[in-house]
Protein backbone atom coordinates (compact mmCIF):
# COMPACT_ATOMS: atom_id res chain seq x y z
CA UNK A 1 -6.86 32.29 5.45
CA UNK A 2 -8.38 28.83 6.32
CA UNK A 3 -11.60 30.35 7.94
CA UNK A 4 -11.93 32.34 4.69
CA UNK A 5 -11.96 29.82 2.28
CA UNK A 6 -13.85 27.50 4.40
CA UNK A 7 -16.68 30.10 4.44
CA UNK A 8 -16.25 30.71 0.33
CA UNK A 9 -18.68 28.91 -1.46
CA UNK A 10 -17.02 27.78 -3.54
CA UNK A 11 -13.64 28.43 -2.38
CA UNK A 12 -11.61 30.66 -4.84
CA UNK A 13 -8.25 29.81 -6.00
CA UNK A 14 -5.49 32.54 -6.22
CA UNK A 15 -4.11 33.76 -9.79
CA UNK A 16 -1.77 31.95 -11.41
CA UNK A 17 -1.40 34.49 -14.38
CA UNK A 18 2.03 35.47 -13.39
CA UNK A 19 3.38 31.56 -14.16
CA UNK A 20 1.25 31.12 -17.01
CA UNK A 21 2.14 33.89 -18.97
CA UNK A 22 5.60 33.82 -18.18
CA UNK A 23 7.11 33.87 -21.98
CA UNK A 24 10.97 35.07 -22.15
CA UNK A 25 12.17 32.16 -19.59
CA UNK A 26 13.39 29.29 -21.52
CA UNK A 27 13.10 27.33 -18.05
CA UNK A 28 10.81 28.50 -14.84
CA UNK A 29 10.70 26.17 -11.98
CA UNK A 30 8.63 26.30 -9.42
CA UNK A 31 8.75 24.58 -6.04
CA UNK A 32 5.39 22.23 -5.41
CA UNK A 33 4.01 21.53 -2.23
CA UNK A 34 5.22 18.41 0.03
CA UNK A 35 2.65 16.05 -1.22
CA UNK A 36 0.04 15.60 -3.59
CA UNK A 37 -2.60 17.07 -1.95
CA UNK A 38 -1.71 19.56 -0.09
CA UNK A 39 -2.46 23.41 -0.68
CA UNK A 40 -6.20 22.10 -2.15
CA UNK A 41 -8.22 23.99 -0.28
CA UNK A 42 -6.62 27.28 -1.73
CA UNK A 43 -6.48 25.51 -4.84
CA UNK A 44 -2.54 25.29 -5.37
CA UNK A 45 -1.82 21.41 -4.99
CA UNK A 46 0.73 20.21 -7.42
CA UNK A 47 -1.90 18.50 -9.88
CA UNK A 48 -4.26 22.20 -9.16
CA UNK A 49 -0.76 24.01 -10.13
CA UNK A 50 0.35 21.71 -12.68
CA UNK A 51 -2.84 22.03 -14.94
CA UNK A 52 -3.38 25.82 -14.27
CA UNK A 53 -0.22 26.49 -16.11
CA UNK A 54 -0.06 23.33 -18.11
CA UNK A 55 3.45 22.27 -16.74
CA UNK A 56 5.50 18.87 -16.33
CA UNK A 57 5.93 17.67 -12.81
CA UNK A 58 9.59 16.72 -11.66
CA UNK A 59 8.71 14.73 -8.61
CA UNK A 60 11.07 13.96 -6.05
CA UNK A 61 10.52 11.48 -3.38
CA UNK A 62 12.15 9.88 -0.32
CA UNK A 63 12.67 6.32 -0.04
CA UNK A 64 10.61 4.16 1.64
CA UNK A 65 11.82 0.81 2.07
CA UNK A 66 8.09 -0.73 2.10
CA UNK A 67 6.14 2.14 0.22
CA UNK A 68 8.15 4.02 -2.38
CA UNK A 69 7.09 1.78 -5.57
CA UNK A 70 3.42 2.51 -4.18
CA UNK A 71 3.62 5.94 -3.90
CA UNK A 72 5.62 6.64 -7.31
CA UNK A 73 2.35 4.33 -8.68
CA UNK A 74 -0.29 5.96 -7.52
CA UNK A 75 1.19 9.58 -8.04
CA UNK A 76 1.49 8.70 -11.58
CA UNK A 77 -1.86 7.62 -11.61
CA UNK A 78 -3.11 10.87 -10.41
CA UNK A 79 -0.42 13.12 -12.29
CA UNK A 80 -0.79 11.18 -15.57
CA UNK A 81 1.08 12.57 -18.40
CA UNK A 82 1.98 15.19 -16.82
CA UNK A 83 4.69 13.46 -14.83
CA UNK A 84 7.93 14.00 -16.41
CA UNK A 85 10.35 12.07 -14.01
CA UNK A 86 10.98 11.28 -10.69
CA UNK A 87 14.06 11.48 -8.41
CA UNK A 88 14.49 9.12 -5.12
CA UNK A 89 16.20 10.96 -2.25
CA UNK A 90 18.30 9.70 0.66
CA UNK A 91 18.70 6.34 -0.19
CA UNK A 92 20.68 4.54 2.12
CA UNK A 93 24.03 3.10 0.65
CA UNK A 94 23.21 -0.70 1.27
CA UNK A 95 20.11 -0.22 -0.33
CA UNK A 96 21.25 1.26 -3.76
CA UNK A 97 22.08 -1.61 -5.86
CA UNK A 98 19.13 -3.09 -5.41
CA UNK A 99 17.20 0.04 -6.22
CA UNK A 100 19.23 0.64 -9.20
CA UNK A 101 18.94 -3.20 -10.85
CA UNK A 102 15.67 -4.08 -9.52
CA UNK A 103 13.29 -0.57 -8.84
CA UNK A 104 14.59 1.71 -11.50
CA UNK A 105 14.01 -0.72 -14.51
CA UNK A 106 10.81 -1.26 -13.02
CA UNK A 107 9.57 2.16 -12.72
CA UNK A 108 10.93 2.44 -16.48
CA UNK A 109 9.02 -0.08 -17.49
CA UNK A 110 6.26 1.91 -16.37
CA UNK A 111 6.73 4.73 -18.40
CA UNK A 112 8.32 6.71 -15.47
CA UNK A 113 12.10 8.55 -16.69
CA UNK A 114 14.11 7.64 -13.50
CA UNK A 115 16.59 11.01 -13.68
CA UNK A 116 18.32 10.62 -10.54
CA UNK A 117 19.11 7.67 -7.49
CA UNK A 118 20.15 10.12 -4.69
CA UNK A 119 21.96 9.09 -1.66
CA UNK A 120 21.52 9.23 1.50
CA UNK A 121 24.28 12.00 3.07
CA UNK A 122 24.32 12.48 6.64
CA UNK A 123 25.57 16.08 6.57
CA UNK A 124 21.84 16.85 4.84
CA UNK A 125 20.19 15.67 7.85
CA UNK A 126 22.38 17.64 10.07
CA UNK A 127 22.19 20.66 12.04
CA UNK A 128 24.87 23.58 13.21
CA UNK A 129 26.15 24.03 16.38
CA UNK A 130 25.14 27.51 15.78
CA UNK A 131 21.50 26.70 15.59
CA UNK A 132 21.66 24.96 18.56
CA UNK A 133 22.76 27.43 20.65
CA UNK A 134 20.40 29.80 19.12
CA UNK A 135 17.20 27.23 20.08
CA UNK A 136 18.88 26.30 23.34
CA UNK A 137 19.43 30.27 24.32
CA UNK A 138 22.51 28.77 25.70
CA UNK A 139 25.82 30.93 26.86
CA UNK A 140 28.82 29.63 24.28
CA UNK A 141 31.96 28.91 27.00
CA UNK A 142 34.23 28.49 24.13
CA UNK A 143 35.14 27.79 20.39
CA UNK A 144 32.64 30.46 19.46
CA UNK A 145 34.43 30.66 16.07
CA UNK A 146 33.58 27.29 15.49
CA UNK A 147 29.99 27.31 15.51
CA UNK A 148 29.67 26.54 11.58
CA UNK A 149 30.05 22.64 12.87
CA UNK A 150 27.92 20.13 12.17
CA UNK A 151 26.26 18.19 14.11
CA UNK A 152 25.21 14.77 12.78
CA UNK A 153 24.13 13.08 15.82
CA UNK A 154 22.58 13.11 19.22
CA UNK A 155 23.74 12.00 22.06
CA UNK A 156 23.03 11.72 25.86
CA UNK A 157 25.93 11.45 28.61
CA UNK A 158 24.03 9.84 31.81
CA UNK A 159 25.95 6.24 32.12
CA UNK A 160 29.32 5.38 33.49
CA UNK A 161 32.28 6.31 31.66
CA UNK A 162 33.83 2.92 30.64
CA UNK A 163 29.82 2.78 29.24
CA UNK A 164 29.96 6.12 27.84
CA UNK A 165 33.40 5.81 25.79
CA UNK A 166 32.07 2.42 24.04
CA UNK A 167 29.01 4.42 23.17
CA UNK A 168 30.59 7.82 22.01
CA UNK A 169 32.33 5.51 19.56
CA UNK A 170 29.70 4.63 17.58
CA UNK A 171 28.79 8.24 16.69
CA UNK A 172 29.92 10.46 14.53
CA UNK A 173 29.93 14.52 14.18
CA UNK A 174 27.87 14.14 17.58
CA UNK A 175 26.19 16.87 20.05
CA UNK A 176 26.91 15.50 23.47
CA UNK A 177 24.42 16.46 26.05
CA UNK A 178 25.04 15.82 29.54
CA UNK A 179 25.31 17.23 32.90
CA UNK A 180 27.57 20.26 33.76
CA UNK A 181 28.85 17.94 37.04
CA UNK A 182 29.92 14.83 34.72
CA UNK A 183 33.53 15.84 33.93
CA UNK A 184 33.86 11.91 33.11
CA UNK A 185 31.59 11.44 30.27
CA UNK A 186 32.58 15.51 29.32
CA UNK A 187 36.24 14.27 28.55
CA UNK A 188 35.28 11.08 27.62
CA UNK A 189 33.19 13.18 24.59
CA UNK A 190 36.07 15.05 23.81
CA UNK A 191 37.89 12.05 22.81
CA UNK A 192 35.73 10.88 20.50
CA UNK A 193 33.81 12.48 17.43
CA UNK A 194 32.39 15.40 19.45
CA UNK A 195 31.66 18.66 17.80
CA UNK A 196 29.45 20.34 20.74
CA UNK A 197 29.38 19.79 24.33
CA UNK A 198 26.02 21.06 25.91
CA UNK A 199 26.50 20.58 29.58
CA UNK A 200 22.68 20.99 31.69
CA UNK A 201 21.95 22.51 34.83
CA UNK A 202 23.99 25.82 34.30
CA UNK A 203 27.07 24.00 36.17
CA UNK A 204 30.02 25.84 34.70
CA UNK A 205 32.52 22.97 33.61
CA UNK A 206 35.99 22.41 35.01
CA UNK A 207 38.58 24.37 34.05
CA UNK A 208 40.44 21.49 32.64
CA UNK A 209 37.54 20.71 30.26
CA UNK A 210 37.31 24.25 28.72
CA UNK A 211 41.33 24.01 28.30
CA UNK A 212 40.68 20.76 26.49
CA UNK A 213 37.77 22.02 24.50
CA UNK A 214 39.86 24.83 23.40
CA UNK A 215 43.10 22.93 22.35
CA UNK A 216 40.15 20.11 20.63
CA UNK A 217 38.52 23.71 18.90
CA UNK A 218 35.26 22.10 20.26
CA UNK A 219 32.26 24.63 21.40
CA UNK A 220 30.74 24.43 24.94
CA UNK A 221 27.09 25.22 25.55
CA UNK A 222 25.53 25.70 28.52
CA UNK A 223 21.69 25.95 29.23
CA UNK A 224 19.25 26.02 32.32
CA UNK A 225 17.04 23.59 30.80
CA UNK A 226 17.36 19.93 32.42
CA UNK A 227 18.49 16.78 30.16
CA UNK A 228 15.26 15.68 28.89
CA UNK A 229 14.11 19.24 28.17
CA UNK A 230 17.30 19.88 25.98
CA UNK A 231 17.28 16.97 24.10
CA UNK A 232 13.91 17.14 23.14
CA UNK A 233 14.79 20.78 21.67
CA UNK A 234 17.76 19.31 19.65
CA UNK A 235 15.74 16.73 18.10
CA UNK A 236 13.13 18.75 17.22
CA UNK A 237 15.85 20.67 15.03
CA UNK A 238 16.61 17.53 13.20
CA UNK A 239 13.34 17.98 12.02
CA UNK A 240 13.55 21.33 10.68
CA UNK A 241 16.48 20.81 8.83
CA UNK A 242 17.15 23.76 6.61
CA UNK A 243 19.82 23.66 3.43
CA UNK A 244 20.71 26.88 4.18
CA UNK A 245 24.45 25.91 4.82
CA UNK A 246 27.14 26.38 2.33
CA UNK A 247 28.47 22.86 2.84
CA UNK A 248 25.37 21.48 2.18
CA UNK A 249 24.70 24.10 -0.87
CA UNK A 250 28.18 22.10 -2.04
CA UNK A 251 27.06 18.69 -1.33
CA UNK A 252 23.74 19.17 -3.07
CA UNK A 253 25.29 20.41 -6.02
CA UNK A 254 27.77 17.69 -5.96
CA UNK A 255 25.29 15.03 -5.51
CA UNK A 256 23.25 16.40 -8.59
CA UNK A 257 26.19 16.76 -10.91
CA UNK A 258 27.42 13.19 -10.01
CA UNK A 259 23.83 11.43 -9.99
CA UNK A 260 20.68 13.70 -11.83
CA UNK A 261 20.78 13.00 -15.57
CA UNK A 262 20.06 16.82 -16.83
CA UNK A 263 20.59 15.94 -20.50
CA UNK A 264 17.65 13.44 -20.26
CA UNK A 265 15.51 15.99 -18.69
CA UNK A 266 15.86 18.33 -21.23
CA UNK A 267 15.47 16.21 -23.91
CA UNK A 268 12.06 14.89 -21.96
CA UNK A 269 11.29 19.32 -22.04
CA UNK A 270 12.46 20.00 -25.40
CA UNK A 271 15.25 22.02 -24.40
CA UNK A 272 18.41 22.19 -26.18
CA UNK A 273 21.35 22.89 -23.58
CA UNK A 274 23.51 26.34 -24.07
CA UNK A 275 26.04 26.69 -26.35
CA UNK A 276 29.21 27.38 -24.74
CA UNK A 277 30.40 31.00 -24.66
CA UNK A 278 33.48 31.31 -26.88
CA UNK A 279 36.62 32.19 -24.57
């Protein structure tokens, strides 16, 4: 524990036999911690980890608009040789070009091996109908086979509905969250890029928006909580995003086949690649 290691003197790190003496893997990776520095106290940062097993560092990072060329810098600084390559995550698409012509030789120039330029995919930062329900407790009125949806957006129903419709729109793969009395802005949703309805206040909806929901194969949820209450939940859930979804298992593994550059990887870890069983 924390108190535990606070009252060490001097703290003791855990064993990292296991990883060292690892011998009939040709390849063991091991997941770091979020930063550079965290996990020092118990003695298991990334550099602490890195140099108690005497392993290269594949670090990924997300892009910063302002920061990232900093923070690749100064975590190769700190990681030294040890820092085999990096990969830059959820890059949005209007910045990529310039990251590719302008950042990437940079960083190369450097002496930092630039294996992948990583997209940003809004199904990554998405969450499931499913876990929505789940956090909101909420009673599913309908479409409960349908709660593998995604949900890529947030949005709040409490303006008029020629407002509403202009700003449903915009979204895309939304949760709508509005009051169970608005049947307005509750078929104005359905018209637009809705995948969940969560309707406040425990007001059961209209008949004629469960029929529509139905024929639209678009859940209903309905909670106690008021407005405010529920959409504060929900976005909390965007930031807790698990990968845990088979569509986003696929879309990782598509994004690293199209974008990660494995052959230069394993050429930076002196690994020759598998021969190819004979058929």
């Amino acid at each position: 524990t924390i108190t535990a290691q606070l009252e060490s003197n001097p703290p003791s790190p855990p064993s990292l036999e296991t990883y060292r003496n690892a011998q009939e893997e040709d390849l063991l990776i091991i997941e770091g911690p979020g930063n550079l520095y965290e996990g020092s106290l118990f003695g298991i940062s990334l550099p602490q980890i890195a140099d108690a097993i005497s392993a290269p560092i594949l670090l990924v990072t997300r892009f910063h608009p302002l920061a990232v060329a900093d923070i690749l810098i100064g975590a190769q600084q700190r990681l030294g040789s040890r820092l085999a390559g990096v990969i830059i995550n959820d890059i949005p698409a209007g910045r990529l070009e310039q990251i590719e012509t302008q950042l990437k030789p940079f960083l190369e120039r450097q002496g930092m091996p630039v294996l992948a330029l990583l997209p940003q995919v809004p199904l990554m930062r998405s969450i499931s109908v499913r876990e929505i329900a789940s956090r909101l407790n909420a009673e599913v009125l309908c479409s409960k086979d349908r709660l593998d949806l995604m949900v890529e957006t947030l949005t709040i129903g409490a303006m008029n509905v020629n407002s509403a419709l202009r700003y449903f729109r915009k979204g895309t793969n939304m949760a709508v969250v509005t009051g169970g009395d608005r049947t307005d802005l509750q078929l104005a949703a359905l018209e637009t890029s809705t995948h969940c309805l969560v309707l406040t206040g425990h007001i059961p909806p209209s008949p004629e928006i469960v029929a529509r929901a139905i024929d639209l194969e678009v859940p209903i949820l309905a909670v106690d909580s008021d407005t405010l209450t529920t959409v504060e939940t929900i976005d909390e859930l965007f930031g807790q995003v698990q990968i845990h979804e088979p569509s986003k298992a696929a879309c990782i593994r598509d994004l690293m086949n199209e974008h990660f550059d494995l052959r230069r990887l394993m050429q930076i870890l002196d690994l020759k690649p598998l021969a190819a069983s004979p058929s």
